[in-house]
C-alpha atoms as a PDB file:
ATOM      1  CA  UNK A   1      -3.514  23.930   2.540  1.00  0.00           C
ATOM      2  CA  UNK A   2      -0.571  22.862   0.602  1.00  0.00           C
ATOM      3  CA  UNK A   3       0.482  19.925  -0.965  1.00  0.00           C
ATOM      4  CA  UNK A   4       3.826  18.704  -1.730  1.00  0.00           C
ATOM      5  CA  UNK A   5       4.962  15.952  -3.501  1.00  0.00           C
ATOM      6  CA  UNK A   6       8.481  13.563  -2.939  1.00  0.00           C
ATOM      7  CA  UNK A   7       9.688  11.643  -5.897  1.00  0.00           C
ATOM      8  CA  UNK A   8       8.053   8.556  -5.101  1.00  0.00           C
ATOM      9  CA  UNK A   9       4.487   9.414  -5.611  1.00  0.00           C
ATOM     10  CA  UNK A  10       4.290  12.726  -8.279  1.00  0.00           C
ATOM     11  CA  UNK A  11       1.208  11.015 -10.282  1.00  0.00           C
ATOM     12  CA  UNK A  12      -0.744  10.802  -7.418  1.00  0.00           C
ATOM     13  CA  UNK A  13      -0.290  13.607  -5.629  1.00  0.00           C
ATOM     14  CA  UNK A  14      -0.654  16.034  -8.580  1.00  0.00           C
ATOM     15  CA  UNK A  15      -4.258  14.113  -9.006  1.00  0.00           C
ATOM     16  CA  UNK A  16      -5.323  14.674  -4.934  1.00  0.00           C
ATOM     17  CA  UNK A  17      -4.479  18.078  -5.336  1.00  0.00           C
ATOM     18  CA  UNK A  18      -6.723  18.038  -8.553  1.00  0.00           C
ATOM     19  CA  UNK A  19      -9.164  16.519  -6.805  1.00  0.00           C
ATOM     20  CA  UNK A  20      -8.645  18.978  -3.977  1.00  0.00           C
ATOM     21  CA  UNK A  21      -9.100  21.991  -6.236  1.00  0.00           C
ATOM     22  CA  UNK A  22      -5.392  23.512  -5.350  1.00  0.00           C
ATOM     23  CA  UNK A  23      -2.189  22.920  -7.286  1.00  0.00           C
ATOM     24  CA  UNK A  24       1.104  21.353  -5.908  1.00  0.00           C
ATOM     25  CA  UNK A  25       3.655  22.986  -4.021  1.00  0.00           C
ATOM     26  CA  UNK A  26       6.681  24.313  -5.753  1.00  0.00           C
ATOM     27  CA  UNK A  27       9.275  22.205  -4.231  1.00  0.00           C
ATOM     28  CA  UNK A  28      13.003  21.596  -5.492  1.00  0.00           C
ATOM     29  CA  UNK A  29      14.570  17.903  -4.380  1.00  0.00           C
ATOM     30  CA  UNK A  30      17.938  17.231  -5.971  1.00  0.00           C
ATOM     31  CA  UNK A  31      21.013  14.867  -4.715  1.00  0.00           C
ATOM     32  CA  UNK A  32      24.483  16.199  -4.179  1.00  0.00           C
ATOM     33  CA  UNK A  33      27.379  14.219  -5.398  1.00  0.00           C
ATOM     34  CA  UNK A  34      27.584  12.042  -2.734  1.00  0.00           C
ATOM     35  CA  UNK A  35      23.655  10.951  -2.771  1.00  0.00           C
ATOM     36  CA  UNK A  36      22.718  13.234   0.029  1.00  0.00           C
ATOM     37  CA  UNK A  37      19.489  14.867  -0.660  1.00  0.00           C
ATOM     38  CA  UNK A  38      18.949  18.280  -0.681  1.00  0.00           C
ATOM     39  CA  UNK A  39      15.014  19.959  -0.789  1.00  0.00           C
ATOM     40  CA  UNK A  40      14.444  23.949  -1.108  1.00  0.00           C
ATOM     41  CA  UNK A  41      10.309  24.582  -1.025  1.00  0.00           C
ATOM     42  CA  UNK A  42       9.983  27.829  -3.480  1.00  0.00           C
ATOM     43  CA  UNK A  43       6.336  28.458  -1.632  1.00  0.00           C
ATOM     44  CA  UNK A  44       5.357  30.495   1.295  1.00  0.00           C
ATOM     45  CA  UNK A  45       4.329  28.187   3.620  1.00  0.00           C
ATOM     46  CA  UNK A  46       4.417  29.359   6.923  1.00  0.00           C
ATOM     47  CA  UNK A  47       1.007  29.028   9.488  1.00  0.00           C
ATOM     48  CA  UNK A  48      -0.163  26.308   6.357  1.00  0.00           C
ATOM     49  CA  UNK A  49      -1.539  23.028   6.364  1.00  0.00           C
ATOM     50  CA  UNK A  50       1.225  21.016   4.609  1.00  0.00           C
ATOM     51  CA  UNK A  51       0.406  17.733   3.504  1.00  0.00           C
ATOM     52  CA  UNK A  52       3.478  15.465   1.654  1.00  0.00           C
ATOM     53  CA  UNK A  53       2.329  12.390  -0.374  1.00  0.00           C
ATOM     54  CA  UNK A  54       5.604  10.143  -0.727  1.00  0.00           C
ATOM     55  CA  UNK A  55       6.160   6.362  -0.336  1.00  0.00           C
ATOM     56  CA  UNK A  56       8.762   4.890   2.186  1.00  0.00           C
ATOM     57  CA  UNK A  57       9.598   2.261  -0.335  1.00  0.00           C
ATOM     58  CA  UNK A  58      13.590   2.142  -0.095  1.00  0.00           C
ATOM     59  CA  UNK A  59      15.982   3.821   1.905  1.00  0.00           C
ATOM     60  CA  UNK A  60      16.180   6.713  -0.791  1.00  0.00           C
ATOM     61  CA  UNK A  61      12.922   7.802  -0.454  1.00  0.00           C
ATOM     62  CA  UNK A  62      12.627   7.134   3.206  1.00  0.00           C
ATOM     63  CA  UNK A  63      15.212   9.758   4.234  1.00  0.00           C
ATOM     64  CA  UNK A  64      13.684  12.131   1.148  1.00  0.00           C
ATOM     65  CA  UNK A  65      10.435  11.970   3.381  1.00  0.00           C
ATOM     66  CA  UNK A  66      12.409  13.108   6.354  1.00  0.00           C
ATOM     67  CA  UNK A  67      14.507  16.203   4.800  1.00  0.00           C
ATOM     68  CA  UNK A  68      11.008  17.327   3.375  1.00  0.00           C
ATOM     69  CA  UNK A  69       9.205  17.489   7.067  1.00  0.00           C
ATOM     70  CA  UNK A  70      12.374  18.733   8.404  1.00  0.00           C
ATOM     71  CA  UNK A  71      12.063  21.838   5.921  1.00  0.00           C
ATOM     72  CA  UNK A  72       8.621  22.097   6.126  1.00  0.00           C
ATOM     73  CA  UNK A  73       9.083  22.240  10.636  1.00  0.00           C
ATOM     74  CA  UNK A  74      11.543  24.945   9.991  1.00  0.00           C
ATOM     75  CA  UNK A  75       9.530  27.256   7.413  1.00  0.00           C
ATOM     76  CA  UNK A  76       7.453  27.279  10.440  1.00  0.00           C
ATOM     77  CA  UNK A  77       3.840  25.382   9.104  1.00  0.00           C
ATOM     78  CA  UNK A  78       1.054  25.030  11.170  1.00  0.00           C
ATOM     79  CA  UNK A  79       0.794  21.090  11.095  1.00  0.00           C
ATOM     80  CA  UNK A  80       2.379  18.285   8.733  1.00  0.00           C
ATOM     81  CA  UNK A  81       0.250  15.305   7.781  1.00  0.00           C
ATOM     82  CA  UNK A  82       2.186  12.723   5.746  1.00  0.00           C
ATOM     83  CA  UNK A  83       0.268  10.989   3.116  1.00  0.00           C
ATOM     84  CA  UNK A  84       2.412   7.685   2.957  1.00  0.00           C
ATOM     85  CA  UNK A  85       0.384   5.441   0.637  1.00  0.00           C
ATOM     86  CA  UNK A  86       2.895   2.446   1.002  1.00  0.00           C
ATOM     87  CA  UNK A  87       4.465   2.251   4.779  1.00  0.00           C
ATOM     88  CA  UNK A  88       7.356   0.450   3.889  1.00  0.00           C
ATOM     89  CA  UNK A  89       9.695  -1.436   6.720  1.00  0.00           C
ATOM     90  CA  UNK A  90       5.538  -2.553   8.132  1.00  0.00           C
ATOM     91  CA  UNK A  91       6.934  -5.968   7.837  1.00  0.00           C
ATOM     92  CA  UNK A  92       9.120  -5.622  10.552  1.00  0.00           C
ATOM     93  CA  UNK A  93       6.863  -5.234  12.665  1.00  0.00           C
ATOM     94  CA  UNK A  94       7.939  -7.519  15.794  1.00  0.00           C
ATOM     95  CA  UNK A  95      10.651  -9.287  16.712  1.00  0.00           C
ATOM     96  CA  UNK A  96      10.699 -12.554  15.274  1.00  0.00           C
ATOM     97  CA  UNK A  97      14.015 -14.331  16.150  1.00  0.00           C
ATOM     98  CA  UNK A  98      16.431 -13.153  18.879  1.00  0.00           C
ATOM     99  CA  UNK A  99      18.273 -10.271  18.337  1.00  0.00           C
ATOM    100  CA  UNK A 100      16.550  -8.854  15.354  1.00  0.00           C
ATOM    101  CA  UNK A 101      14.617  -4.787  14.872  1.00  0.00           C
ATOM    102  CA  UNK A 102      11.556  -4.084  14.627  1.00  0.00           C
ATOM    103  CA  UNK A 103      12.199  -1.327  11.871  1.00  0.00           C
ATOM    104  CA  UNK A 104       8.660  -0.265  11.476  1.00  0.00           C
ATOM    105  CA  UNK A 105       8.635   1.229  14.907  1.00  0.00           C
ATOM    106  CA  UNK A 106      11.970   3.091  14.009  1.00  0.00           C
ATOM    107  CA  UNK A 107      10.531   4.624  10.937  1.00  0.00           C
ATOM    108  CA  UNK A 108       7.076   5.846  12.886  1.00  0.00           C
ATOM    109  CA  UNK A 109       9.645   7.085  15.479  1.00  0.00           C
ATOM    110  CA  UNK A 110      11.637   8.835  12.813  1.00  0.00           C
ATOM    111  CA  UNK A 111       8.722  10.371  11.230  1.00  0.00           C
ATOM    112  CA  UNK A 112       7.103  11.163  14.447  1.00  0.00           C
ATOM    113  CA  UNK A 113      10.697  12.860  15.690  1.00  0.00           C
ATOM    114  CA  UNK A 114      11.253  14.805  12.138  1.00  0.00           C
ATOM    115  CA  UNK A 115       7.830  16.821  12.827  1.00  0.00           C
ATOM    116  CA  UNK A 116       4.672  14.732  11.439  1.00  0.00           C
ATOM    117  CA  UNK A 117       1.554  15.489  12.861  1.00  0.00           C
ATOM    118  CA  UNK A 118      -0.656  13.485  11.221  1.00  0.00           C
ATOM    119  CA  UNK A 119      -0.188  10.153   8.941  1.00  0.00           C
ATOM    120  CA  UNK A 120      -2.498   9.105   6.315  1.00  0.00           C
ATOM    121  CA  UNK A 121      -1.598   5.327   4.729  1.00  0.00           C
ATOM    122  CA  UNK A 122      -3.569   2.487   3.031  1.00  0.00           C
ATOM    123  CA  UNK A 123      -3.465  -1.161   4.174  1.00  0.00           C
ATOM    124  CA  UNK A 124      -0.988  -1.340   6.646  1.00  0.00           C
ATOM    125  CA  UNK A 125       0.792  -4.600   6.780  1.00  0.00           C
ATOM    126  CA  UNK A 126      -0.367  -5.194  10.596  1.00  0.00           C
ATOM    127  CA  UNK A 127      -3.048  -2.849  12.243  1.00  0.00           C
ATOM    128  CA  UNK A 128      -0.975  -2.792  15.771  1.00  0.00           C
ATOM    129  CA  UNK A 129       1.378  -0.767  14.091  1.00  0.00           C
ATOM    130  CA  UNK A 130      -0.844   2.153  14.365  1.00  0.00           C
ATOM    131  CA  UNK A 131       0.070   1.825  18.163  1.00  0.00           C
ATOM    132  CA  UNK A 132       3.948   2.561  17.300  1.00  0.00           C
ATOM    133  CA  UNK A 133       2.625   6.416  17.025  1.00  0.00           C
ATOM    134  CA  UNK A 134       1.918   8.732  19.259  1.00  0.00           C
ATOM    135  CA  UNK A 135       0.027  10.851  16.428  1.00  0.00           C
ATOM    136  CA  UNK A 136      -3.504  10.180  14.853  1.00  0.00           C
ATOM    137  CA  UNK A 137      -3.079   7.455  12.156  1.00  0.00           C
ATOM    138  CA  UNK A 138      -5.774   7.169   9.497  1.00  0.00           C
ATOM    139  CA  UNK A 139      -4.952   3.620   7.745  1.00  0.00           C
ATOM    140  CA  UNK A 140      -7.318   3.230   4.894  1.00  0.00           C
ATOM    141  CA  UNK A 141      -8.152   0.763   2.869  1.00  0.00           C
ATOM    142  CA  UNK A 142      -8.271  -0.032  -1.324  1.00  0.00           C
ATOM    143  CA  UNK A 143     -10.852  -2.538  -0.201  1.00  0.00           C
ATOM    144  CA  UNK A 144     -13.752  -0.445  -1.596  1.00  0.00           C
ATOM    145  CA  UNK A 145     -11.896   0.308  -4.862  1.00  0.00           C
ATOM    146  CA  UNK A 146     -11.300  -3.389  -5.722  1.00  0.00           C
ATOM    147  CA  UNK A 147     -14.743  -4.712  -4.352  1.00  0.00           C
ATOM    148  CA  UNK A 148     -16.107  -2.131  -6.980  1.00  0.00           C
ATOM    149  CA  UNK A 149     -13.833  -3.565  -9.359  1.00  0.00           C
ATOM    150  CA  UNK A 150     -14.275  -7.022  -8.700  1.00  0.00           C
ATOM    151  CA  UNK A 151     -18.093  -6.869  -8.981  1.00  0.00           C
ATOM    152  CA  UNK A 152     -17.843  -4.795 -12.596  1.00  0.00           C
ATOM    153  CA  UNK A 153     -16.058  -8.075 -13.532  1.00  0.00           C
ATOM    154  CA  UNK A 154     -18.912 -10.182 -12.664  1.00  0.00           C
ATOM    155  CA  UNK A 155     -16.949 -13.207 -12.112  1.00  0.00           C
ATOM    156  CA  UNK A 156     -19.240 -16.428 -11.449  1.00  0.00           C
ATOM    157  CA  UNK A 157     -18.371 -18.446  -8.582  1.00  0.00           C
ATOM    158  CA  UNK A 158     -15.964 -16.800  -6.384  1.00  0.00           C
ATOM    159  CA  UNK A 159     -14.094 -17.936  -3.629  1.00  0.00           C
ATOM    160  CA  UNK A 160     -11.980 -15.204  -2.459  1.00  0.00           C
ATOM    161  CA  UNK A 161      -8.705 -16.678  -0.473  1.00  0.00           C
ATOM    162  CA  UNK A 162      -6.260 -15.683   2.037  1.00  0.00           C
ATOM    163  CA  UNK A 163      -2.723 -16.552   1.132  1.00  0.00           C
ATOM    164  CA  UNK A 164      -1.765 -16.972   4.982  1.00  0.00           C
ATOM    165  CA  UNK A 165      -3.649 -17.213   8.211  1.00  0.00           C
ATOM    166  CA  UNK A 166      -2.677 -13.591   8.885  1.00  0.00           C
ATOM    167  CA  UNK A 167      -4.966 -12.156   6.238  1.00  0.00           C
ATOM    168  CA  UNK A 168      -7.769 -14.470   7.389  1.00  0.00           C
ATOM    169  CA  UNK A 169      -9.464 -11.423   8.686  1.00  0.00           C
ATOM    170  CA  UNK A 170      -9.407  -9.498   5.467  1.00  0.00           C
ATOM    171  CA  UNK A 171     -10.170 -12.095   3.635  1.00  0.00           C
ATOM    172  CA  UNK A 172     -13.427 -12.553   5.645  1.00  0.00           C
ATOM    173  CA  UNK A 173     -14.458  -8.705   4.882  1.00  0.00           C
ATOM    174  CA  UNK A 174     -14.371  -9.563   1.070  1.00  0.00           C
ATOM    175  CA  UNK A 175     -16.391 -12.555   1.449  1.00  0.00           C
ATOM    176  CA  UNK A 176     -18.800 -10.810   3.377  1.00  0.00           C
ATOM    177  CA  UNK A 177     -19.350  -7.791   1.220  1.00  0.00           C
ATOM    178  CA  UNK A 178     -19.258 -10.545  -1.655  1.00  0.00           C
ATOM    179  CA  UNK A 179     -21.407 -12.674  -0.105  1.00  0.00           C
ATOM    180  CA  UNK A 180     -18.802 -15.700  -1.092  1.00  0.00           C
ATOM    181  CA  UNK A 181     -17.233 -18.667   0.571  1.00  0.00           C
ATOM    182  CA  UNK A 182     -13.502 -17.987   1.743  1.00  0.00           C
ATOM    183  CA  UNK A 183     -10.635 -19.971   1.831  1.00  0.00           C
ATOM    184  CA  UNK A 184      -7.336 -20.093   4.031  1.00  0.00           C
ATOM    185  CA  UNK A 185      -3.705 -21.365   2.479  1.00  0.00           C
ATOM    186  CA  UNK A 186      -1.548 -22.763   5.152  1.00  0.00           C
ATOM    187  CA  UNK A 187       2.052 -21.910   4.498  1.00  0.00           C
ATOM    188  CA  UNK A 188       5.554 -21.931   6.014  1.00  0.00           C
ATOM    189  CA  UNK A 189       8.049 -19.537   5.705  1.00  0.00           C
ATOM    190  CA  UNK A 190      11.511 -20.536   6.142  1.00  0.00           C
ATOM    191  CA  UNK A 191      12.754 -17.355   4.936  1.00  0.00           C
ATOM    192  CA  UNK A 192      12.335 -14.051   3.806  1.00  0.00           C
ATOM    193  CA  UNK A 193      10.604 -14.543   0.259  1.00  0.00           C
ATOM    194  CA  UNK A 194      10.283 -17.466   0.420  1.00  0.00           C
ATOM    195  CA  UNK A 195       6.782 -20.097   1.245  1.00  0.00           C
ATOM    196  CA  UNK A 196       5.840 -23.361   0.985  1.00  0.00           C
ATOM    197  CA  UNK A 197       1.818 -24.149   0.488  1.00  0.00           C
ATOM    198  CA  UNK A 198       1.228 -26.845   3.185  1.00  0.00           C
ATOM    199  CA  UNK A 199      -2.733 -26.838   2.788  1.00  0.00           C
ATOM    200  CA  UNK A 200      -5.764 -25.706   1.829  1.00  0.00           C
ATOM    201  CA  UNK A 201      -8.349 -25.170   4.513  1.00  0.00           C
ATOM    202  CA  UNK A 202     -11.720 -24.188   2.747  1.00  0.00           C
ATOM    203  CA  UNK A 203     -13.652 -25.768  -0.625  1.00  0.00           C
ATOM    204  CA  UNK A 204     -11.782 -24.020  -3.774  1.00  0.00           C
ATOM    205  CA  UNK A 205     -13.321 -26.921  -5.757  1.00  0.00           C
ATOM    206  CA  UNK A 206     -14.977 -25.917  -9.660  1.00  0.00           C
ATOM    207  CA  UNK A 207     -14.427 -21.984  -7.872  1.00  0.00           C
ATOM    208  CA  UNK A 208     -12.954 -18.742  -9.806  1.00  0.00           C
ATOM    209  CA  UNK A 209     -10.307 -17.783  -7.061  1.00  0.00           C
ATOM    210  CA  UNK A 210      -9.599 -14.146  -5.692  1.00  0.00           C
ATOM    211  CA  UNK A 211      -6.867 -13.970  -3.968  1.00  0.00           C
ATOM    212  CA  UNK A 212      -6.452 -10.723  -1.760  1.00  0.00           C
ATOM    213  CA  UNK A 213      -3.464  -9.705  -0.362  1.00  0.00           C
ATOM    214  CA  UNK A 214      -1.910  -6.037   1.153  1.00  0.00           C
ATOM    215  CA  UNK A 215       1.591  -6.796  -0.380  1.00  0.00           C
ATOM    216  CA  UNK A 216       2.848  -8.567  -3.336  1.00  0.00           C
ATOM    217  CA  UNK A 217       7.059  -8.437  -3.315  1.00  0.00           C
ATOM    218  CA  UNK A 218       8.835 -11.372  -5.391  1.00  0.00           C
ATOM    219  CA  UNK A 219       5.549 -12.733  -5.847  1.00  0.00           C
ATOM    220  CA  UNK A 220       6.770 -16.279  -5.557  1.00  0.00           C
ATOM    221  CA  UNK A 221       4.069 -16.577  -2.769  1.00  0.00           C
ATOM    222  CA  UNK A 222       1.565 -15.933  -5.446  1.00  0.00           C
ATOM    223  CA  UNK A 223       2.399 -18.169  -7.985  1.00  0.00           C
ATOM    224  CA  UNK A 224       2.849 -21.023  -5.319  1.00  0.00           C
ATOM    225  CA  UNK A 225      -0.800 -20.513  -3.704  1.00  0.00           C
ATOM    226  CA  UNK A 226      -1.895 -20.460  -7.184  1.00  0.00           C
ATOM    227  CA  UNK A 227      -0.713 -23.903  -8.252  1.00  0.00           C
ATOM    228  CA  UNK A 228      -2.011 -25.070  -5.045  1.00  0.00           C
ATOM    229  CA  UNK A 229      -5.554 -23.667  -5.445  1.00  0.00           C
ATOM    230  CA  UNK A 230      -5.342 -24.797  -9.086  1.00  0.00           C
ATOM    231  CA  UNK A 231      -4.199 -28.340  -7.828  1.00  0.00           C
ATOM    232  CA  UNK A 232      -6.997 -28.711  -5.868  1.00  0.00           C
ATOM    233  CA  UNK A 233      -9.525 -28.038  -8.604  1.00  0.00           C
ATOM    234  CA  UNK A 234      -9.915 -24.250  -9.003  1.00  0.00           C
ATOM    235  CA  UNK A 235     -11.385 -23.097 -12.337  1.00  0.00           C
ATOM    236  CA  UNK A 236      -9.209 -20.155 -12.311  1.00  0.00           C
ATOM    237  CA  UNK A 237      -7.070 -17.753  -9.713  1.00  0.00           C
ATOM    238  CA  UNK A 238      -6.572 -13.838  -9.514  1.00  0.00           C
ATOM    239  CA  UNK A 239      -5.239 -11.890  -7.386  1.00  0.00           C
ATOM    240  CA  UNK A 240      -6.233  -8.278  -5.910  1.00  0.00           C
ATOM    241  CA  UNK A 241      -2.936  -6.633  -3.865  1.00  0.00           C
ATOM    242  CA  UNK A 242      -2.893  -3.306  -2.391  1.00  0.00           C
ATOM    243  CA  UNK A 243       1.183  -2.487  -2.411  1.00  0.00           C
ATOM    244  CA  UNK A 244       2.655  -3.958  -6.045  1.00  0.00           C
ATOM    245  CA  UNK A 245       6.225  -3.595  -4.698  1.00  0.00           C
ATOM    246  CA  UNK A 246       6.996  -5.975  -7.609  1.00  0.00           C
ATOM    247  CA  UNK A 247      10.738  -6.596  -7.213  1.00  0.00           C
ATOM    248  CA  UNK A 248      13.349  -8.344  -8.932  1.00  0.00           C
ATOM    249  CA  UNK A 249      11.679 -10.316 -11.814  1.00  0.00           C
ATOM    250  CA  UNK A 250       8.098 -10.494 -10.074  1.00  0.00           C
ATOM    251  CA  UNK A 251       6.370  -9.400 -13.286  1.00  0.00           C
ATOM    252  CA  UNK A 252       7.881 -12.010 -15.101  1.00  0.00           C
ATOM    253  CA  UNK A 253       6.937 -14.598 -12.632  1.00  0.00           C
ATOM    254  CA  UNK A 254       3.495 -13.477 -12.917  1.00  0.00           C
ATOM    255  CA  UNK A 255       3.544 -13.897 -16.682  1.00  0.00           C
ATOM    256  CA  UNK A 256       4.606 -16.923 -16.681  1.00  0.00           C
ATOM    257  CA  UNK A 257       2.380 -18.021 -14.512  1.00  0.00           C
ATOM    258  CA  UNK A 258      -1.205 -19.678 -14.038  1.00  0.00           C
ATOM    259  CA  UNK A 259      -2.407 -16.507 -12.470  1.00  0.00           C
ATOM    260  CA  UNK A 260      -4.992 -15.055 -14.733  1.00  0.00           C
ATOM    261  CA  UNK A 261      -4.755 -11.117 -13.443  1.00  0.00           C
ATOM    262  CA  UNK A 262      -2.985  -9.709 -10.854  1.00  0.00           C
ATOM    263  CA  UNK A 263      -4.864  -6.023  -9.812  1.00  0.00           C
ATOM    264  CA  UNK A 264      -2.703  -4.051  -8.093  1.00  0.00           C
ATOM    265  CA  UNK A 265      -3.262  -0.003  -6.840  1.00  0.00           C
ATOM    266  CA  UNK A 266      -1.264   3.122  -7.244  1.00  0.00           C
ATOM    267  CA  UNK A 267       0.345   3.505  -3.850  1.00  0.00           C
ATOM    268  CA  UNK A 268       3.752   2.390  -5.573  1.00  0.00           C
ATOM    269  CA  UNK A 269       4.423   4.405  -8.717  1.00  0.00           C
ATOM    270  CA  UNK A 270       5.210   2.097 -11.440  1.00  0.00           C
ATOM    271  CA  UNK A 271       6.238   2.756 -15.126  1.00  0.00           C
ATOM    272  CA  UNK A 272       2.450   2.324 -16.826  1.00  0.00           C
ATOM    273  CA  UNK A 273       4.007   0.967 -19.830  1.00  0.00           C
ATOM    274  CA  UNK A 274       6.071  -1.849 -17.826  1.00  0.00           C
ATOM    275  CA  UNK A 275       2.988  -2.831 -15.777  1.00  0.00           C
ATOM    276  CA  UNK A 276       0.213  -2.411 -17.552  1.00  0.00           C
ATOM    277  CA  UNK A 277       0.276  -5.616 -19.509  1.00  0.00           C
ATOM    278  CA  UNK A 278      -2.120  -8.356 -20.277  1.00  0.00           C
ATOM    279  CA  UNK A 279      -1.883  -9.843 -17.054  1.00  0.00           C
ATOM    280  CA  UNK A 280      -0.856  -7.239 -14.654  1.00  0.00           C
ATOM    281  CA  UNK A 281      -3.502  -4.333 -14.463  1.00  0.00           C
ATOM    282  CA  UNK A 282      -3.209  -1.440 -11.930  1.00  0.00           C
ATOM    283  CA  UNK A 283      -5.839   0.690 -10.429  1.00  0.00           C
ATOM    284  CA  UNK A 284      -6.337   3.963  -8.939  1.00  0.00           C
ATOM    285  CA  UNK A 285      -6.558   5.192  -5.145  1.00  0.00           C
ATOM    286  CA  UNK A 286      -5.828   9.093  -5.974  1.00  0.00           C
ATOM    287  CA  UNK A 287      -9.784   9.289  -5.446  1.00  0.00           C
ATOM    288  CA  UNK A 288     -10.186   7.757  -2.028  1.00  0.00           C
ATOM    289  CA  UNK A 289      -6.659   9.564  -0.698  1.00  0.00           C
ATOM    290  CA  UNK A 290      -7.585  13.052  -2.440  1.00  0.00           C
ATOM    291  CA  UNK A 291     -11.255  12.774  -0.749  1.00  0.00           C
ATOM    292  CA  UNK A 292      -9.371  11.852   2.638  1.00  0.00           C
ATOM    293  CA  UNK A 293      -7.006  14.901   2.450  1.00  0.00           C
ATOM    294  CA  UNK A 294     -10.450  17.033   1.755  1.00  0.00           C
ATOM    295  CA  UNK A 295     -12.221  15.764   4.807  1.00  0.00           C
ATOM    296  CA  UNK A 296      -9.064  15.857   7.008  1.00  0.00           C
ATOM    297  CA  UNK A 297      -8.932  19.707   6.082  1.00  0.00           C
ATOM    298  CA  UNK A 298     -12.589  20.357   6.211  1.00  0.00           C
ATOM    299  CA  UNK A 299     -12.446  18.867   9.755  1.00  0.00           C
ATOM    300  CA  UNK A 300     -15.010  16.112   8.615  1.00  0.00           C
ATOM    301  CA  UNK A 301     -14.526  12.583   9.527  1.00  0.00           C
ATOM    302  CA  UNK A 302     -12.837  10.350   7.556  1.00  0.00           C
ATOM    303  CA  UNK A 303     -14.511   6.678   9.048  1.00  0.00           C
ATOM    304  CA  UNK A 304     -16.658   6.624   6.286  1.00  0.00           C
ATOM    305  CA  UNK A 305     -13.997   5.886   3.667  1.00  0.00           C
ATOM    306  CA  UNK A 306     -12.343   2.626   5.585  1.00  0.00           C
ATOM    307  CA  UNK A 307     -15.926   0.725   4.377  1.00  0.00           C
END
């Protein structure tokens, strides 16, 4: 097999193909003058097993993905599995006004269209969109990796929360594993990044808060369920996310807020030096994506690893 790496994820994929005893592929991504991007794979490829780790987080890196198939379809591989940690666009994943996309069937279309095979991702926003493609779809999960974490913490009285209905049922798989009460926070959205805590449905009472979330953007949500669970008479609130987009100021929001630690994984490279402060601490999937890429080679299944 081979493994090539976009610009987006270079950390991690040099680490799964550490942990899959091979070294990256010699690949060559520049821009021309105009922003257009240009990719020249310095590797014989052809009748391989390609696999390309990269992040659709932006447009940028989103049509990078593309040219990168593209070249590997026409050095003629055997099959193309994209490793897409982050799915980006999942958000969009119905139509929720009149007249407005559902993007994250346009990108599974695009990838599906540019030659992919195969996709490998963590967390997707919605489950259904694994129905958008007409290609396996393994969508795994940093569940393990923080439930591993959490516990090496061993924070007294949990009460791991769901920031909105939608992530009731995740939020019921911590609890479970946990063996803790949950909690639900009923909130409107009027707009895009933007919520309003309406109420709390659950006892968060004299309880150590987890919240768990796939994707943490502005991170106003955040701080606003955390002044509500704090409101209400929580000891203390963190936060485990899965996709640490982390725009605009979010970091700084986080800072100055009540939140005592926000965990966040790898699938979004970040700047370790930026993130890694005293109240933002970030964690690594290369294991469980690196052990998925071994088994999808070896022709083992890969189940196991979404538990």
């Amino acid at each position: 097999m081979h493994i090539i790496s976009g610009s987006q994820n270079q950390l991690m994929a040099t680490e799964i193909a550490k942990y899959c005893s091979t070294n990256l592929c010699d690949i060559k991504i520049s821009r021309f003058a105009d922003g257009e991007v240009y990719v020249e794979i310095n590797d014989n490829i052809r009748g391989k097993e390609v696999f390309i780790v990269q992040s659709t987080l932006g447009d940028a890196n989103i049509m990078e993905l593309l040219v990168i198939i593209d070249a590997c379809k026409r050095a003629s591989v055997k099959e193309i599995t994209v490793v897409t940690p982050y799915f980006g666009y999942a958000r969009q994943d119905r139509k929720s006004k009149s007249r407005t996309p559902v993007t994250a069937k346009l990108i599974a279309d695009m990838l599906q269209v540019a030659g992919a095979n195969r996709i490998v991702t963590v967390d997707l926003h919605a489950g259904q969109i694994q129905g958008f493609f007409n290609i396996p779809v393994d969508d795994l999960t940093a569940r393990p990796v923080f439930l591993r974490d959490i516990r090496e913490c061993r924070i007294p009285d949990m009460c791991i929360v769901s920031p909105d209905v939608g992530g009731a049922v995740r939020t019921r798989l911590f609890a479970k594993k946990l063996s803790s009460p949950m909690a639900i926070i009923d909130k409107r959205r009027e707009e895009r990044n933007k919520s309003e805590v309406i109420n709390i449905v659950g006892d968060v009472k004299d309880k150590n808060c987890i919240i768990v979330d796939d994707i943490a953007d502005t991170c106003g949500t955040l701080v606003n369920c955390a002044n509500a669970l704090l409101t209400q008479g929580a000891t203390s609130v963190r936060a485990y996310i899965t996709h640490g987009v982390l725009s605009k100021n979010a970091e700084q929001k986080i800072i100055d807020s009540s939140i005592e630690e926000l965990v966040i994984s790898n699938t979004i490279q970040k700047d370790c030096d930026a993130v890694c402060h005293t109240k933002v601490r970030q964690i690594s999937l290369n294991e469980l994506l690196g052990e998925a890429v071994r088994r999808i080679v070896n022709k083992e299944s890969v189940s196991s690893l979404f538990y």
